[in-house]
N, C-alpha and C. Protein backbone atom coordinates (compact mmCIF):
# COMPACT_ATOMS: atom_id res chain seq x y z
N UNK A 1 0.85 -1.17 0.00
CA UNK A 1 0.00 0.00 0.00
C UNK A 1 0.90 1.23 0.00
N UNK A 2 0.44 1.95 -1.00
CA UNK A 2 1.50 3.06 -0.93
C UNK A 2 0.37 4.73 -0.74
N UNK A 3 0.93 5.33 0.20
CA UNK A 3 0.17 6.65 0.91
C UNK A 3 0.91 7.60 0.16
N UNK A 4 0.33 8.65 -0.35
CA UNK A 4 0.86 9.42 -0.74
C UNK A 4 0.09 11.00 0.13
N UNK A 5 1.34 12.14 0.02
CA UNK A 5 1.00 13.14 0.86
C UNK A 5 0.71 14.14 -0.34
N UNK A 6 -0.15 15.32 -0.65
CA UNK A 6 -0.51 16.17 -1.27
C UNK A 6 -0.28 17.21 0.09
N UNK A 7 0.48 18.20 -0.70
CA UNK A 7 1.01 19.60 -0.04
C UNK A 7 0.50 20.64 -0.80
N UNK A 8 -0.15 21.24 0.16
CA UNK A 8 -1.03 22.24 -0.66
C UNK A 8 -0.39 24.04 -0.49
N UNK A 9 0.31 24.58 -1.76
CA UNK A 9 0.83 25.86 -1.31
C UNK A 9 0.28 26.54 -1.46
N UNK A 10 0.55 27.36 -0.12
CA UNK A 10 -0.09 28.86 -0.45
C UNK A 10 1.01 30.25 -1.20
N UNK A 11 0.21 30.38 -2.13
CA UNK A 11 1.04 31.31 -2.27
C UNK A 11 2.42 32.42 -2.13
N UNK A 12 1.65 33.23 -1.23
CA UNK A 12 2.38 34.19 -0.46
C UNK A 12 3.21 33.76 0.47
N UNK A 13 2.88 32.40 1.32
CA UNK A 13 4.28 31.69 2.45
C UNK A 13 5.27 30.95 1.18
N UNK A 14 4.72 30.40 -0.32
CA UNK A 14 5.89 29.93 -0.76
C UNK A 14 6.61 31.20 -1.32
N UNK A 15 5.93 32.21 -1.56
CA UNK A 15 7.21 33.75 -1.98
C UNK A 15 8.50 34.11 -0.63
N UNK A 16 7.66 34.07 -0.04
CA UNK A 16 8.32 34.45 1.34
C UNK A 16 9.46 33.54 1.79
N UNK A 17 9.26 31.92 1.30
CA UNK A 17 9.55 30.73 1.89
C UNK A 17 10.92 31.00 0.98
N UNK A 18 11.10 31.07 -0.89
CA UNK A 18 11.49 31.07 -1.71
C UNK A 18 12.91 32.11 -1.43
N UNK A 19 11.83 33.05 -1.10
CA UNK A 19 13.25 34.73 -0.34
C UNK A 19 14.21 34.28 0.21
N UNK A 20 13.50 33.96 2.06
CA UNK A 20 14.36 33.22 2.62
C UNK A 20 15.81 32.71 2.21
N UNK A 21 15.04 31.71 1.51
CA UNK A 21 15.99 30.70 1.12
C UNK A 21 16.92 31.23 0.03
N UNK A 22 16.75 32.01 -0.85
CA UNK A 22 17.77 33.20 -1.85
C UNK A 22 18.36 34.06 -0.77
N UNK A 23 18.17 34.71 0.59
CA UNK A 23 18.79 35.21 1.24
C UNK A 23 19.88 34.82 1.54
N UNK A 24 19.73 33.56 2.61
CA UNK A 24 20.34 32.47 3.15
C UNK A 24 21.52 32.49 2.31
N UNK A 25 21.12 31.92 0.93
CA UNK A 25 21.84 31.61 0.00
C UNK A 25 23.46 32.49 -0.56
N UNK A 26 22.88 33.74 -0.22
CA UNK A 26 23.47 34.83 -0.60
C UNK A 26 24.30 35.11 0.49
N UNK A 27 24.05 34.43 1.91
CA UNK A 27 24.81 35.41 3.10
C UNK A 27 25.53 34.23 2.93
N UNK A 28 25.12 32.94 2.58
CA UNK A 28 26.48 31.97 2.68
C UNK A 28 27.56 32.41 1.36
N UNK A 29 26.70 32.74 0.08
CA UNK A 29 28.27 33.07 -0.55
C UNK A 29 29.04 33.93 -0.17
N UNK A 30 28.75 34.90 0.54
CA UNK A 30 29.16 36.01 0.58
C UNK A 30 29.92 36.35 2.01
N UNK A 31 29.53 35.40 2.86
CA UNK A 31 30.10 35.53 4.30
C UNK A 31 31.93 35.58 4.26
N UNK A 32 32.13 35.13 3.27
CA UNK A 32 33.71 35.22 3.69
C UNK A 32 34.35 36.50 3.16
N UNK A 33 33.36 37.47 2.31
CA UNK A 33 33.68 38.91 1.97
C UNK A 33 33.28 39.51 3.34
N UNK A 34 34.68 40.24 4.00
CA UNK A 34 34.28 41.23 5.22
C UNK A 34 33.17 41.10 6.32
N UNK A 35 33.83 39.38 6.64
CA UNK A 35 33.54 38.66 7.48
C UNK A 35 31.86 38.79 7.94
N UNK A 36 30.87 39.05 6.70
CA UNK A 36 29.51 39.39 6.63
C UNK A 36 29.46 40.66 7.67
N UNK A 37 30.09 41.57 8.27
CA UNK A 37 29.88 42.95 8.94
C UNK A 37 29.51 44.01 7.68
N UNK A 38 28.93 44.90 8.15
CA UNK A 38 28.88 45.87 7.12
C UNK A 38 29.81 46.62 6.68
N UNK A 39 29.81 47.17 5.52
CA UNK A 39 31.15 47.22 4.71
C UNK A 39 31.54 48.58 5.75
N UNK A 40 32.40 49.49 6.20
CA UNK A 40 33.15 49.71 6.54
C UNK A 40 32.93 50.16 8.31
N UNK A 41 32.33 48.97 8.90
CA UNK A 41 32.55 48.53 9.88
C UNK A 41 33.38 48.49 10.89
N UNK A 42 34.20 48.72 11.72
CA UNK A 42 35.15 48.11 12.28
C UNK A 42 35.08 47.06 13.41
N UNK A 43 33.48 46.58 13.79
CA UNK A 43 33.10 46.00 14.63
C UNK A 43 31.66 46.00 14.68
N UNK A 44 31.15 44.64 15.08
CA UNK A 44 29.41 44.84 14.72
C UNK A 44 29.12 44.33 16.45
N UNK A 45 27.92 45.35 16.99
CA UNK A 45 27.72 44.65 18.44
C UNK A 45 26.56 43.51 18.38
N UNK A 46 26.55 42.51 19.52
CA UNK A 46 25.65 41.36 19.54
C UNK A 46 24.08 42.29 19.85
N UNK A 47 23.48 41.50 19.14
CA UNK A 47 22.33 42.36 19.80
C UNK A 47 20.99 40.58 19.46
N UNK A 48 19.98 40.96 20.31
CA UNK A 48 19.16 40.50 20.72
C UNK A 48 17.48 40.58 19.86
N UNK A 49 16.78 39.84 19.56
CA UNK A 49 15.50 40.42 19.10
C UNK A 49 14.58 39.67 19.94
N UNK A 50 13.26 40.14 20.30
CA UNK A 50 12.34 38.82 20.94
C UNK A 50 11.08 40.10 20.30
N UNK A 51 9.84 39.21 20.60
CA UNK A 51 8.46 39.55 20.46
C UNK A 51 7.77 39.05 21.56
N UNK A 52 6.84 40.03 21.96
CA UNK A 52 5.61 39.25 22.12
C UNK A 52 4.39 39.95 22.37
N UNK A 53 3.52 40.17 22.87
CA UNK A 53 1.87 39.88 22.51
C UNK A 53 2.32 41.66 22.04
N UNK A 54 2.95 42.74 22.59
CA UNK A 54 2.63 43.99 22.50
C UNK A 54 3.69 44.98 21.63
N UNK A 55 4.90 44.22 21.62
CA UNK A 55 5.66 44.52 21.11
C UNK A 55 6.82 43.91 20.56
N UNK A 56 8.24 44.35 20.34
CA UNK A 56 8.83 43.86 19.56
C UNK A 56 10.30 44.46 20.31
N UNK A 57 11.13 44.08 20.66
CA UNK A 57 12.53 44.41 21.61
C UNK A 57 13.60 44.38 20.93
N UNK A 58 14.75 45.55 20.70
CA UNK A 58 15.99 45.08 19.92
C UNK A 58 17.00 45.66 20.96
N UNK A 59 17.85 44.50 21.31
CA UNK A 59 18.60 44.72 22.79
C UNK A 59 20.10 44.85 22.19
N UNK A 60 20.87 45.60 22.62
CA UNK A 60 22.42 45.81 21.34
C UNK A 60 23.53 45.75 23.11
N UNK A 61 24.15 44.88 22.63
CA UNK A 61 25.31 45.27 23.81
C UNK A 61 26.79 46.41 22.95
N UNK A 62 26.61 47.41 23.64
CA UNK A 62 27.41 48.39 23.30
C UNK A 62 28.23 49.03 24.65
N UNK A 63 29.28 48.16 25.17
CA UNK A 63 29.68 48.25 26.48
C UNK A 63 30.90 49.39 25.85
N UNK A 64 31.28 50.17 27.01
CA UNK A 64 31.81 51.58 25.81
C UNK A 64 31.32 52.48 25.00
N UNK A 65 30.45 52.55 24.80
CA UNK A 65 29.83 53.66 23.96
C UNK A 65 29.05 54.32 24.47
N UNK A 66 29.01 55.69 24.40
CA UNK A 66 28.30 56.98 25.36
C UNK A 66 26.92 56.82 24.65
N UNK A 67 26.09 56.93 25.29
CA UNK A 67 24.46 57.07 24.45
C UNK A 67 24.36 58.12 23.43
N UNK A 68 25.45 59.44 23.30
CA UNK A 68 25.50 60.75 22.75
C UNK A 68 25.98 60.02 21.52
N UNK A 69 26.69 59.19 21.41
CA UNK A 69 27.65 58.87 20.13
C UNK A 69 26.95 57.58 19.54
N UNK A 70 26.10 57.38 19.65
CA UNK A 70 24.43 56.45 18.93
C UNK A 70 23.83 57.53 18.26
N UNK A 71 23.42 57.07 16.95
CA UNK A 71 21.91 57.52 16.41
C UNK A 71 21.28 56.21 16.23
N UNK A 72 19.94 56.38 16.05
CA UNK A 72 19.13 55.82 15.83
C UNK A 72 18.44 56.54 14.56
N UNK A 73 17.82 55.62 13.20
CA UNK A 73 16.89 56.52 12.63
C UNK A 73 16.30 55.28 11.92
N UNK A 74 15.11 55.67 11.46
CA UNK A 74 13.65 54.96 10.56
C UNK A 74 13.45 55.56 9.45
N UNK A 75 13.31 54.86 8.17
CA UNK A 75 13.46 55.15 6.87
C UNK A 75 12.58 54.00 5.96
N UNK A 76 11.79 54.21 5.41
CA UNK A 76 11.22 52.80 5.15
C UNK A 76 10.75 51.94 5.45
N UNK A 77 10.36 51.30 6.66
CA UNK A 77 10.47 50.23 7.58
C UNK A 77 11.83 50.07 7.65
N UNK A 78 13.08 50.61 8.15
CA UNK A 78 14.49 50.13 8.07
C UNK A 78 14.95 50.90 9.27
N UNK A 79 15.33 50.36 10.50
CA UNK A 79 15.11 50.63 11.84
C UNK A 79 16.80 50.73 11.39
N UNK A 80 17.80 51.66 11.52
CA UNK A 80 19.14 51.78 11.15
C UNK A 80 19.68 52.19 12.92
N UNK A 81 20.60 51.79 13.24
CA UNK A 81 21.57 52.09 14.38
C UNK A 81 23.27 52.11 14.44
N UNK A 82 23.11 53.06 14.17
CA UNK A 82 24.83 54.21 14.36
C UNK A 82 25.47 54.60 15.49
N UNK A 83 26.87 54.50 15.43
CA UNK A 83 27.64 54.97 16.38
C UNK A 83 29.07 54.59 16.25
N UNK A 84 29.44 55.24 17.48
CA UNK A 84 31.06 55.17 17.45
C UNK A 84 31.62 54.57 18.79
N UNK A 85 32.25 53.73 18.86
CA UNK A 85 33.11 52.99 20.10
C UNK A 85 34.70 53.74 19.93
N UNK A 86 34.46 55.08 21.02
CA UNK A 86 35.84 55.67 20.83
C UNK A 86 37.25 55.43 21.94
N UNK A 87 38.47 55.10 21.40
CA UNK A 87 39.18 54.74 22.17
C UNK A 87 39.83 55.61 23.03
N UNK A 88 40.71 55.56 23.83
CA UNK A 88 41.15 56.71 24.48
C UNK A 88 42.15 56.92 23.74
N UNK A 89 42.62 58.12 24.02
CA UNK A 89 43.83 58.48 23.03
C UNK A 89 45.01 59.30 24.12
N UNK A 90 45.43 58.45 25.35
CA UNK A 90 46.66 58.83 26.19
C UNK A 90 47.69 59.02 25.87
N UNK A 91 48.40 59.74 25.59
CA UNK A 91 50.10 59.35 25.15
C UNK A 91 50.85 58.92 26.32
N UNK A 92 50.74 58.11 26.63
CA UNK A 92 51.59 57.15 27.75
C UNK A 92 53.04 56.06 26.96
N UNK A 93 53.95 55.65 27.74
CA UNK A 93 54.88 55.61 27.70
C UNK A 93 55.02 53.78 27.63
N UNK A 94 53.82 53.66 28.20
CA UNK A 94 53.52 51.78 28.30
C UNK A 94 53.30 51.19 26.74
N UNK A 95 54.17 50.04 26.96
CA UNK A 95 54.10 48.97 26.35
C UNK A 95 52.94 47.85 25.83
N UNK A 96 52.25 47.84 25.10
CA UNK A 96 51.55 46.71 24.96
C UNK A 96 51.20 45.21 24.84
N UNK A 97 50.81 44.66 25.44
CA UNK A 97 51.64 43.24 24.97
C UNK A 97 49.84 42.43 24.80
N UNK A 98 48.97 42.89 24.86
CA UNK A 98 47.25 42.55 24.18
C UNK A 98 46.91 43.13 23.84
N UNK A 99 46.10 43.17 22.87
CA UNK A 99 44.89 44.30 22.25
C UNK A 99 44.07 43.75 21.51
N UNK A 100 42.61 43.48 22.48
CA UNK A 100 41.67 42.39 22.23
C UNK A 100 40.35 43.41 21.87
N UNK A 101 40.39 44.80 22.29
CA UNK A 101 38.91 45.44 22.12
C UNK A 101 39.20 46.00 21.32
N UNK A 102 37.70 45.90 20.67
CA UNK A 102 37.37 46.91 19.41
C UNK A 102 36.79 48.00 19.21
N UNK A 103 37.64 49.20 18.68
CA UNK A 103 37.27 49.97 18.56
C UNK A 103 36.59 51.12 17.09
N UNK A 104 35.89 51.97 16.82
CA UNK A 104 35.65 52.44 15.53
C UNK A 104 33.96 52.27 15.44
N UNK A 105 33.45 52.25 14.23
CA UNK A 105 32.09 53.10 13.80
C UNK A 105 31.51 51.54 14.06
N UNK A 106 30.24 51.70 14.02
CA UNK A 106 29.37 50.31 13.76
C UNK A 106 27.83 50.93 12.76
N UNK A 107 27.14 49.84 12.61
CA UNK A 107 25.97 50.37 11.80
C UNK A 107 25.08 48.67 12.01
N UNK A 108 24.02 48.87 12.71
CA UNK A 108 23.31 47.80 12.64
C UNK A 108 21.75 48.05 11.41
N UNK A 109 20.97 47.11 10.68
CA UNK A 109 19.72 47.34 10.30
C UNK A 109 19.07 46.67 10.37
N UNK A 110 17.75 47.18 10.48
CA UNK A 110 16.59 45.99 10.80
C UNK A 110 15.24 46.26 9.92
N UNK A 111 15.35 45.18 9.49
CA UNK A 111 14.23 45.84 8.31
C UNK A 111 12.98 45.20 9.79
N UNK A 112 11.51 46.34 9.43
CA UNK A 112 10.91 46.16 10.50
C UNK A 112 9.33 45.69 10.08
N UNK A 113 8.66 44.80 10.41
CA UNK A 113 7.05 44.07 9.74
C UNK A 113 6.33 46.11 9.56
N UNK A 114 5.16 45.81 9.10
CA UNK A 114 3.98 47.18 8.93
C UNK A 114 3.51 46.77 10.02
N UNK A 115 3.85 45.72 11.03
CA UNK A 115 2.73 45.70 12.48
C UNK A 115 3.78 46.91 13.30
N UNK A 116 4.34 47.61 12.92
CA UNK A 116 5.01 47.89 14.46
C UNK A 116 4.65 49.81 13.89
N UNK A 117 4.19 50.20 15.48
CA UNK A 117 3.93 51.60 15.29
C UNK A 117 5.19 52.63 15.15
N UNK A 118 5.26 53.12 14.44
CA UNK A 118 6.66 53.54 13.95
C UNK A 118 6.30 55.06 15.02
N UNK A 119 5.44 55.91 15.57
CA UNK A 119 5.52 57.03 16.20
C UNK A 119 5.69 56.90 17.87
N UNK A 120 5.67 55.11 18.28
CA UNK A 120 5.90 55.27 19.54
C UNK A 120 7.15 54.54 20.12
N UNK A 121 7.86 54.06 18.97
CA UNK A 121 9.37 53.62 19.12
C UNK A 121 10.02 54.42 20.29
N UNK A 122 10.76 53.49 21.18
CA UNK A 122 11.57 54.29 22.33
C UNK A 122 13.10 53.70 22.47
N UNK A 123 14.17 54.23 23.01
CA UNK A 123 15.12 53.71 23.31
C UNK A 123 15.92 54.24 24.84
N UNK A 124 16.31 53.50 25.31
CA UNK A 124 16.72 53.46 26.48
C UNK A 124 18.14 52.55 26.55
N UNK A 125 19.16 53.52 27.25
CA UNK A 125 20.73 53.09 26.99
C UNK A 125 21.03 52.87 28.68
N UNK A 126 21.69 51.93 29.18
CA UNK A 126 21.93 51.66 30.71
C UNK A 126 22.97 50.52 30.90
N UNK A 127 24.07 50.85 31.71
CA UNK A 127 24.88 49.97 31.55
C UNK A 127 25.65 49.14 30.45
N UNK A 128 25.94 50.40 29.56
CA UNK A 128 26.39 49.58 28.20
C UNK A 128 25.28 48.96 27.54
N UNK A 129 24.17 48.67 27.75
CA UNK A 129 23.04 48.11 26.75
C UNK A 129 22.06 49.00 26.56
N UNK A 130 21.95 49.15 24.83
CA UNK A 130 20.96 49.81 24.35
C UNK A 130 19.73 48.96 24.19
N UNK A 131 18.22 49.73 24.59
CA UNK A 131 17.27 48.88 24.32
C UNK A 131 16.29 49.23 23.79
N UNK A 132 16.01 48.91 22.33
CA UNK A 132 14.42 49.51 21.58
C UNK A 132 13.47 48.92 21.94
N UNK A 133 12.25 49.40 22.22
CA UNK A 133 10.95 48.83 22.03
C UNK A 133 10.35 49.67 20.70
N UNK A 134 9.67 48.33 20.66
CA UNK A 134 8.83 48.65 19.03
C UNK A 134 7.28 48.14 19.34
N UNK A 135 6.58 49.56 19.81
CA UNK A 135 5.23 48.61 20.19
C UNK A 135 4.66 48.46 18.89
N UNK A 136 3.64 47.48 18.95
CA UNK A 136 3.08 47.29 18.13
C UNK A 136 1.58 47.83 17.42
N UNK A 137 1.11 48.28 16.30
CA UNK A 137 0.04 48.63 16.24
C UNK A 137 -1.65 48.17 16.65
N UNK A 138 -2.68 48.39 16.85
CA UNK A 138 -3.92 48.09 17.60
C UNK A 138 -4.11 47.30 17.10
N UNK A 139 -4.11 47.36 15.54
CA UNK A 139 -4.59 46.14 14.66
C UNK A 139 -3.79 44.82 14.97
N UNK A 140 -2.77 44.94 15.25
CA UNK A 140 -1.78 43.68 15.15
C UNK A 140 -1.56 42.82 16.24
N UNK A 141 -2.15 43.26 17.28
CA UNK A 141 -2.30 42.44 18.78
C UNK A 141 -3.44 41.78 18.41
N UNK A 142 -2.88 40.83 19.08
CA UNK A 142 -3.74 39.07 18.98
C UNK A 142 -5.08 39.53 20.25
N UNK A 143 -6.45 38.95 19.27
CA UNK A 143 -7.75 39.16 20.14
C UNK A 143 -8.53 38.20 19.81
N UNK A 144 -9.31 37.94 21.00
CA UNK A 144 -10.05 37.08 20.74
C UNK A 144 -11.53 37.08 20.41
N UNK A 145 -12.15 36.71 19.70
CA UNK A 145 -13.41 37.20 18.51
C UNK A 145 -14.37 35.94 19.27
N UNK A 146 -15.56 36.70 19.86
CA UNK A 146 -16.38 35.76 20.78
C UNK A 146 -17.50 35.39 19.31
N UNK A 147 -17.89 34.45 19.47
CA UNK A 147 -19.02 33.51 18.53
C UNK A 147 -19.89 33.36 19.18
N UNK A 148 -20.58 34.29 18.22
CA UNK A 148 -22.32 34.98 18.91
C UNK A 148 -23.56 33.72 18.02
N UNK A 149 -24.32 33.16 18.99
CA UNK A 149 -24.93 31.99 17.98
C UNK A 149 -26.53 33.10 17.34
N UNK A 150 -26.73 32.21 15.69
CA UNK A 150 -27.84 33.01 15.35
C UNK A 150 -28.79 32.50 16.02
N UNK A 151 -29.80 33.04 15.78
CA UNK A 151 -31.02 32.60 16.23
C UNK A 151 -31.68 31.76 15.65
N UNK A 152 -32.68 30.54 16.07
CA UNK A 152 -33.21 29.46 15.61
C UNK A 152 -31.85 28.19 15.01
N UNK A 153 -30.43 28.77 15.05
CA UNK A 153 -29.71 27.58 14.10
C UNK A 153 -29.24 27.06 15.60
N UNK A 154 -28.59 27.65 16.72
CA UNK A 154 -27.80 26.79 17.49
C UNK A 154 -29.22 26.67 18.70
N UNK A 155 -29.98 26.46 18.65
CA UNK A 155 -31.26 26.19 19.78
C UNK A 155 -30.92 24.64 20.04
N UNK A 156 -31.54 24.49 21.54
CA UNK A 156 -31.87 23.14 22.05
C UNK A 156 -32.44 22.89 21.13
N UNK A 157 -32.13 21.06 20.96
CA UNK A 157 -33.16 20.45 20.33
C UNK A 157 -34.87 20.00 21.00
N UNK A 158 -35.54 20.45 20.48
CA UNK A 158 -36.94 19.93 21.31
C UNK A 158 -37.11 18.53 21.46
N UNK A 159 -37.78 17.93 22.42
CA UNK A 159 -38.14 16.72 22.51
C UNK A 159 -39.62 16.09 21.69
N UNK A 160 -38.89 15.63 20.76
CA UNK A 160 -40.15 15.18 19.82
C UNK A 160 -40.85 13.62 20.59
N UNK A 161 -42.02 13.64 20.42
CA UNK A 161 -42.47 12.23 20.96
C UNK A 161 -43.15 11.39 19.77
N UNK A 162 -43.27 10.46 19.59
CA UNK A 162 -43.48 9.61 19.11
C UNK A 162 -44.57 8.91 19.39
N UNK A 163 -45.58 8.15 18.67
CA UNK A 163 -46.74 7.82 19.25
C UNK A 163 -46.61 6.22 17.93
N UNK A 164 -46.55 4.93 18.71
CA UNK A 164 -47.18 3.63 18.19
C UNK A 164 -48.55 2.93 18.00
């Protein structure tokens, strides 16, 4: 006996599905050009994304960097984040013998869904971590839609009797 499975596509998830996968495709050829950072980079910080029911969080560890020497800006749906990790510049007489931190410009982007309200975006910098919230618009929070029965279709059934 042989079962066979029928997969039924939808459209718009196989465009999306298709992207993806040409993205993917593209960051693997390309990862060994300028170690996939943005081109004149000198360091990219880790940063964080999560969701949930209200909004949308982009958490950047930027340990060293003054909150003054960040921009932030929105262009498109394209959530862009700028700045500078500046080193000190002592003329001291010492010797080096490590030099493990990085210093110079960074540039993060985030392309961002049409659910997120682009006029109430906030950011907040503390302890070396920068943190966006991206609330989300009215429409785009998950609700729950109560099922109102019509009349005469969802009624008790009556008790019919029967006569022999």
């Amino acid at each position: 006996m042989f079962l066979t499975r029928t997969r039924r596509v939808e459209p718009a998830t196989d465009l999306y599905s298709n992207l993806s996968r040409l993205n993917r495709m593209m960051d693997e050829a390309l990862s060994g050009w300028n170690d996939g950072e943005a081109v004149g980079s000198a360091w990219t910080p880790t940063c964080d994304v999560r969701e949930d029911k209200e909004h949308l969080t982009i958490t950047l560890d930027l340990p060293g960097v003054k909150p003054e020497d960040v921009k932030i800006s929105l262009e498109n749906q394209v959530l862009t984040i700028r700045g500078e990790k500046r080193q000190s510049s002592e003329a001291t007489d010492e010797r080096w013998h490590r030099y493990e931190r990085s210093y110079g410009s960074f540039e993060r982007s985030f392309t961002l869904p049409t659910t997120v309200d682009a006029e109430r975006i906030q950011a907040n910098a503390e302890h070396g971590v920068l943190t966006i919230t991206l609330p989300k618009v009215e429409r785009a929070k998950p609700r729950e839609i109560p099922i109102k029965p019509v009349s005469g279709v969802m009624a008790k059934p009556e008790k019919i009797e029967t006569t022999r």
